[in-house]
Protein backbone atom coordinates (compact mmCIF):
# COMPACT_ATOMS: atom_id res chain seq x y z
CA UNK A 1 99.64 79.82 215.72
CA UNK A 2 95.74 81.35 216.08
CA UNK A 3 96.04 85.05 217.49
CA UNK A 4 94.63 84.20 221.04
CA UNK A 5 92.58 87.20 221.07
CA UNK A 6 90.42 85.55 218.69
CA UNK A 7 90.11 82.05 218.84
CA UNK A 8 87.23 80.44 216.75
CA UNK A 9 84.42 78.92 218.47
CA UNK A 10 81.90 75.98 216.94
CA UNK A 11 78.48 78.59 216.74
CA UNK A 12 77.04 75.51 219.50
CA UNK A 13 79.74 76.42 221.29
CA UNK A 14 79.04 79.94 221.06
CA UNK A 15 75.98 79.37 221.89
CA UNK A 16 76.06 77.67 225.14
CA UNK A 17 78.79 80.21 226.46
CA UNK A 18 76.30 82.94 225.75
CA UNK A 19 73.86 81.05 227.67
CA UNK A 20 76.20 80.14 230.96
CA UNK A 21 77.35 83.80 230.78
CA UNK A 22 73.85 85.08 230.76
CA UNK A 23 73.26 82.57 233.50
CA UNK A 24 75.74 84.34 235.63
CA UNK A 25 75.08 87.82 234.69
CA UNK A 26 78.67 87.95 232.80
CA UNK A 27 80.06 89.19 229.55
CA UNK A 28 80.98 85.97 227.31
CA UNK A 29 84.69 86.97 227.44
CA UNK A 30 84.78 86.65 231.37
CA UNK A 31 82.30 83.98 231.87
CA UNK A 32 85.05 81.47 229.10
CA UNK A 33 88.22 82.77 231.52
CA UNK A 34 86.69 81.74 234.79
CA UNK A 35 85.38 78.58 232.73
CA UNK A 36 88.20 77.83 231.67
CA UNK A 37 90.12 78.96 234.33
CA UNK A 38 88.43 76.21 236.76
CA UNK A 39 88.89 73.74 234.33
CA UNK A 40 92.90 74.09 233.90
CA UNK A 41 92.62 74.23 237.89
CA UNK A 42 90.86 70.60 238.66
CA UNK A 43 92.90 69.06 235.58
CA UNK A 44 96.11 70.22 236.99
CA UNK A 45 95.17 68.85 240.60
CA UNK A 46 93.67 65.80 238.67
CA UNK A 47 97.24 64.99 237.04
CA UNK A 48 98.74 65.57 240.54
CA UNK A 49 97.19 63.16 241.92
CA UNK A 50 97.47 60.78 239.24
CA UNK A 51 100.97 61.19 239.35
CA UNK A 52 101.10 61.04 243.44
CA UNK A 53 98.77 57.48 243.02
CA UNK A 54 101.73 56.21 240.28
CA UNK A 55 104.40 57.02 242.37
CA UNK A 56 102.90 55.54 246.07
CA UNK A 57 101.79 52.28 243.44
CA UNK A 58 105.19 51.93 242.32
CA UNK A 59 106.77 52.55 246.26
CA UNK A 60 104.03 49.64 247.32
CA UNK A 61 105.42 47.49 244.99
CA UNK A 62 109.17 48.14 245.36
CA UNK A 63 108.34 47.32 249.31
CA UNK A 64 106.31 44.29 248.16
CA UNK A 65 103.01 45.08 249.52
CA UNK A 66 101.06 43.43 246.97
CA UNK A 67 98.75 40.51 246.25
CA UNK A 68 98.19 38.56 243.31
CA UNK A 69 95.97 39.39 240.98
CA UNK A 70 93.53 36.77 241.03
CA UNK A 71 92.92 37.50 244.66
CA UNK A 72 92.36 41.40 243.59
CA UNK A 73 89.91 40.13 240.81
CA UNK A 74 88.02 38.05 243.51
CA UNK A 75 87.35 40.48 245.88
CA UNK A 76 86.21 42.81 243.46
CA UNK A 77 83.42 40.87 241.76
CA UNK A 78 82.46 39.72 245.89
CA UNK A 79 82.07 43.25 246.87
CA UNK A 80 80.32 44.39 243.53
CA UNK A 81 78.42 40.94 243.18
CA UNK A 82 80.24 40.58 239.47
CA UNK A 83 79.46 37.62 237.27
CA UNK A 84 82.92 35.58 236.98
């Protein structure tokens, strides 16, 4: 496993971080933790709700409120005006 106090960076990479930490008047180092910091935030929320949008999917159908596909399919390309 990479020592985590040093973890390689691509020099592009390296380069934009040294350009959105500039951009924010912050020392590389900080500006990657709050980076990456509000990154492993939304993605964690993101899979929440991915998960929460299974599960209500799979309580819909278990209750029967569904509708065939076709019917799904057709009001899609009506509201988006979709060639069939």
């Amino acid at each position: 496993m990479a020592n985590m106090d040093m973890i390689p960076l691509k020099p592009e990479r390296r380069a934009q971080l040294e350009e959105y930490a500039r951009r924010r008047g912050q020392e590389p180092a900080a500006a990657l933790d709050d980076a990456l910091g509000a990154y492993l935030e939304w993605e964690r929320q993101d899979f929440a709700e991915a998960v929460d949008g299974i599960g209500r999917g799979y309580e819909d159908l278990g209750a029967g409120r569904t509708r065939p596909a076709e019917e799904f399919l057709a009001d899609l390309r009506r509201k988006h005006d979709l060639p069939r």
